[in-house]
Protein backbone atom coordinates (compact mmCIF):
# COMPACT_ATOMS: atom_id res chain seq x y z
CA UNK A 1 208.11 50.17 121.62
CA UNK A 2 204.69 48.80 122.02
CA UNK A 3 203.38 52.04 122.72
CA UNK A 4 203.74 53.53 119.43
CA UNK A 5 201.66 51.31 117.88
CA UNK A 6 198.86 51.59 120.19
CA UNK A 7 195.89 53.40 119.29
CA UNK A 8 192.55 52.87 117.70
CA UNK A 9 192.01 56.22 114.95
CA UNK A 10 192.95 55.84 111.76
CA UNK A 11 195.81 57.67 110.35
CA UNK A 12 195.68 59.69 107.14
CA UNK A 13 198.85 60.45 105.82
CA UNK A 14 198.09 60.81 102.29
CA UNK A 15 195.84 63.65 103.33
CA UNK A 16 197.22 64.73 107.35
CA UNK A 17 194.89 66.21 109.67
CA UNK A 18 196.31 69.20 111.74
CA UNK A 19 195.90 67.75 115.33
CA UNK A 20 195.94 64.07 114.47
CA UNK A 21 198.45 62.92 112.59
CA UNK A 22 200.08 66.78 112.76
CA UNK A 23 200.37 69.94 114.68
CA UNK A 24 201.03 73.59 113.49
CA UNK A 25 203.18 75.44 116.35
CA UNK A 26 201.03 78.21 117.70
CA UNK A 27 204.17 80.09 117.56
CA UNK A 28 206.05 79.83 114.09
CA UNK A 29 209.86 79.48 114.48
CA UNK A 30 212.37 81.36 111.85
CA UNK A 31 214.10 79.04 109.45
CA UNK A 32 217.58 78.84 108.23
CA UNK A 33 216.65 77.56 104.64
CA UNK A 34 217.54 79.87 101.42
CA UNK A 35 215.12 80.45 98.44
CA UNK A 36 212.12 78.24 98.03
CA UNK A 37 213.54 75.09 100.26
CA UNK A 38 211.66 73.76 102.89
CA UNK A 39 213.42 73.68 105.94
CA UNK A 40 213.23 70.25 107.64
CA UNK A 41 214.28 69.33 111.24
CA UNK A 42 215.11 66.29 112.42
CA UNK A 43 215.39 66.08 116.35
CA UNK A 44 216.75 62.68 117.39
CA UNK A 45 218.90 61.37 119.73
CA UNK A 46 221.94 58.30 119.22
CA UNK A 47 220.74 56.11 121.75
CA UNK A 48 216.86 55.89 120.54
CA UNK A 49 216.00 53.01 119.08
CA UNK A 50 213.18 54.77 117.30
CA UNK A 51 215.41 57.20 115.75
CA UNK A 52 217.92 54.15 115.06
CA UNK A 53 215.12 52.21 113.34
CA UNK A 54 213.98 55.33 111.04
CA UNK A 55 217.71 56.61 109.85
CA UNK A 56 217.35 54.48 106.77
CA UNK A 57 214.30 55.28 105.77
CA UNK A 58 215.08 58.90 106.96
CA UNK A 59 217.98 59.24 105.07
CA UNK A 60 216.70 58.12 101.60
CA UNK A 61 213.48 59.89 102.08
CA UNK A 62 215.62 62.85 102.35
CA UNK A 63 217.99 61.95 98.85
CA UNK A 64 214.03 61.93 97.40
CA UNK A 65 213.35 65.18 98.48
CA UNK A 66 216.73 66.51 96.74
CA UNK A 67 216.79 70.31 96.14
CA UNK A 68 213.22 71.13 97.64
CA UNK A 69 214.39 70.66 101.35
CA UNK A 70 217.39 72.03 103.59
CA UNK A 71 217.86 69.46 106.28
CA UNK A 72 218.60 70.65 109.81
CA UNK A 73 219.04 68.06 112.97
CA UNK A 74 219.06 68.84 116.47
CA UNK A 75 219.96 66.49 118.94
CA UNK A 76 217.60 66.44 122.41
CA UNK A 77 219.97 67.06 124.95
CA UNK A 78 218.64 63.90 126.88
CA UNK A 79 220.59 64.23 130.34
CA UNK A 80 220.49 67.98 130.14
CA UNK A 81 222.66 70.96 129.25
CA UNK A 82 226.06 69.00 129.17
CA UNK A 83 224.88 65.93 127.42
CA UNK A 84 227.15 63.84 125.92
CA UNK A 85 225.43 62.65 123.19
CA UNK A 86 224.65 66.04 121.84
CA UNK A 87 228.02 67.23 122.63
CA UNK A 88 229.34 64.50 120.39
CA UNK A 89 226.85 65.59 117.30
CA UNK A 90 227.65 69.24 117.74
CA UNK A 91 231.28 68.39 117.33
CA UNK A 92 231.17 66.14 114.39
CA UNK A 93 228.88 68.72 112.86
CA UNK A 94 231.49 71.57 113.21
CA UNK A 95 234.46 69.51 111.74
CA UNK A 96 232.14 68.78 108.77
CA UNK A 97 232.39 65.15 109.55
CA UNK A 98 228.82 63.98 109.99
CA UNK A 99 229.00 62.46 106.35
CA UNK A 100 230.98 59.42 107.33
CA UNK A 101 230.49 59.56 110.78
CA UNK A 102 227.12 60.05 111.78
CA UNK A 103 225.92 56.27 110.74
CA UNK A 104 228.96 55.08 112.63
CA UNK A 105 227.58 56.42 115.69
CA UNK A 106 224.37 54.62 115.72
CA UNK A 107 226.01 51.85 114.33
CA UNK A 108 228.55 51.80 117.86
CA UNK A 109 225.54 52.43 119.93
CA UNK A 110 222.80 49.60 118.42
CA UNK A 111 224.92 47.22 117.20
CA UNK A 112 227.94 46.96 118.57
CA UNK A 113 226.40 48.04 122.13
CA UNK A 114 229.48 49.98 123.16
CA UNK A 115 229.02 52.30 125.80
CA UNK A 116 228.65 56.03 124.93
CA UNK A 117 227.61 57.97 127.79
CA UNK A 118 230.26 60.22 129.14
CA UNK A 119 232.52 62.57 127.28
CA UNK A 120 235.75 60.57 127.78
CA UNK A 121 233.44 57.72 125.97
CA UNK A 122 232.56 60.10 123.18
CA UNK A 123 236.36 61.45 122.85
CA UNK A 124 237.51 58.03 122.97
CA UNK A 125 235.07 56.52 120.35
CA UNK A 126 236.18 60.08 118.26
CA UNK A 127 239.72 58.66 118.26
CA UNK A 128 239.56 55.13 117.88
CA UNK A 129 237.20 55.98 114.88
CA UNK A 130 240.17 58.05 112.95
CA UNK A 131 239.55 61.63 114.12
CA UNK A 132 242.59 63.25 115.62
CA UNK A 133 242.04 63.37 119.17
CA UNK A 134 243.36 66.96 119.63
CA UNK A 135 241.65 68.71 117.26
CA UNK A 136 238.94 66.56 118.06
CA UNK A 137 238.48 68.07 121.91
CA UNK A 138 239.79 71.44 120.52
CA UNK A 139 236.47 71.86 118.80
CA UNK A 140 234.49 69.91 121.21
CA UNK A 141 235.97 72.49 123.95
CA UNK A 142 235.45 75.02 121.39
CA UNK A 143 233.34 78.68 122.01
CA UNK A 144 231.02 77.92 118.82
CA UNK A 145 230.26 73.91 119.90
CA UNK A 146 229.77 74.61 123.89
CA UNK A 147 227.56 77.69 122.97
CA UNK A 148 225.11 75.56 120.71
CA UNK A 149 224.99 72.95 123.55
CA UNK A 150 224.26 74.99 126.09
CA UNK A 151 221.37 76.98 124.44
CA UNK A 152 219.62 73.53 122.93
CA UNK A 153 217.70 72.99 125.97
CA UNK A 154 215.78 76.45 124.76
CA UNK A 155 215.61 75.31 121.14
CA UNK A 156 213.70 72.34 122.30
CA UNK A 157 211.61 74.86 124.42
CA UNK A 158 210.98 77.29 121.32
CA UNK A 159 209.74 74.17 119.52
CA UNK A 160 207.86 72.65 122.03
CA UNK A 161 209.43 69.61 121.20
CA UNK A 162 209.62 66.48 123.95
CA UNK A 163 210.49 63.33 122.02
CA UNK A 164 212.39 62.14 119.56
CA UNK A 165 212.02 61.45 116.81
CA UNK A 166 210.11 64.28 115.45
CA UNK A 167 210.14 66.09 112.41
CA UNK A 168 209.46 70.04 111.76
CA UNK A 169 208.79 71.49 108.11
CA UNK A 170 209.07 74.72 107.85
CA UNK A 171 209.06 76.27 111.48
CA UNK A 172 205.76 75.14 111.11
CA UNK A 173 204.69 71.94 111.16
CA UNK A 174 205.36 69.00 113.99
CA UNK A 175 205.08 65.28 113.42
CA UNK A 176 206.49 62.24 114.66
CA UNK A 177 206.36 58.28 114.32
CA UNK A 178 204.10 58.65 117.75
CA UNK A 179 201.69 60.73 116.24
CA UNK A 180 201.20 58.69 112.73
CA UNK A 181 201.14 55.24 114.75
CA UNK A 182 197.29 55.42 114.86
CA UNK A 183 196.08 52.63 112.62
CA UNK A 184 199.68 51.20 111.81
CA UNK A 185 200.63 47.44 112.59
CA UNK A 186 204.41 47.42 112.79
CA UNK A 187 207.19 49.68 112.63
CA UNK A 188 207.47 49.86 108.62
CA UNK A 189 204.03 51.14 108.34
CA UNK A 190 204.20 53.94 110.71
CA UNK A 191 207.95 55.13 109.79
CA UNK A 192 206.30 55.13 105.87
CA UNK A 193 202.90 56.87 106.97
CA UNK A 194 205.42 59.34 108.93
CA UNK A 195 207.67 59.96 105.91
CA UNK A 196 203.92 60.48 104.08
CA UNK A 197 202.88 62.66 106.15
CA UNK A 198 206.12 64.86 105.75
CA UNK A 199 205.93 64.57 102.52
CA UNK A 200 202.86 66.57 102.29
CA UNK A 201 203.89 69.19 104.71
CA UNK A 202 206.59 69.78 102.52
CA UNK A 203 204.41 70.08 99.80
CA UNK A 204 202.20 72.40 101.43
CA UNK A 205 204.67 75.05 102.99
CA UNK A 206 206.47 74.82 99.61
CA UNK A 207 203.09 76.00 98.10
CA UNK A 208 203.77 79.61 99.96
CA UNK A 209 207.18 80.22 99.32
């Protein structure tokens, strides 16, 4: 953790610089948001403690942002193609149960330090959380969910994406709590100069839609 706060520049998140406390992908990726939303992407992962320690503010930046955004997240498939973790997200997403169960994850991992590293954990954690453990590892075993995991290792490729947690507005625009830390003396700071700075991104890709 110490390492994100390190760092002498100051940030600027009421007005980001592209290349300091933002990047713009040199190639553009297609988004899946209708009208004039902003796509958003979240890539985490469950185990970070980053990504643990921004959720809340994460999540109710997001209920802020209401209609203007379309909310996307994509877990890093840490260990590789066949990563638990993301195998577990991808599956909770497809039975439209990341509503009450997403929190519940990071809440098992950071908390209550139970181990979730293999897919027996994940299945197990599934079932002892209330999910029926067939049609649970029916759709975990499903075409659709082992598809999506397989090709996320290229998703983080098209992105250029190689930490979590980072943020991308609009197929456009990268940023992270790593690259807003400049200037920042704890962790509250740099997760609200991060939310800033996305805040204006979405502001400024809204401005050509």
């Amino acid at each position: 953790m110490l390492s994100l706060f390190a760092g002498a520049a100051l940030a600027s998140p009421a007005n980001p610089v592209d290349g300091v406390d933002y990047t713009t992908l040199s190639a553009p990726q297609p988004t899946q948001a209708t009208g004039k939303k902003v796509e958003v992407i979240e890539f985490f992962m469950y185990h970070c403690p980053v990504c643990n320690a921004l959720e809340p503010a994460f999540e109710e930046w997001v209920r802020k942002q209401g209609e203007r955004i379309a909310l996307r997240r994509v877990h890093v498939p840490y260990t590789g193609p066949n990563d638990p973790e993301a195998h577990l997200f991808l599956t909770l997403e497809a039975m439209g149960r990341l509503g009450d169960m997403h929190e519940k994850v990071f809440h098992a991992r950071h908390v209550e330090r139970q181990r979730l590293k293999s897919d027996e954990d994940m299945i197990n954690w599934a079932a002892k959380n209330g999910i029926d453990r067939d049609k649970f590892v029916e759709v975990w075993s499903s075409f659709g969910v082992t598809t999506k995991l397989r090709r996320l290792s290229q998703v983080m490729q098209n992105y250029g994406v190689d930490s979590a947690p980072t943020l991308v507005i609009d197929g456009r625009y990268m940023t992270s709590p790593s690259m807003v830390r400049n200037g920042a003396s704890d962790q509250a700071q740099v997760f609200r100069a991060t939310l800033q700075v996305a805040d204006a991104l979405v502001a400024k890709a809204a401005q050509s839609k």
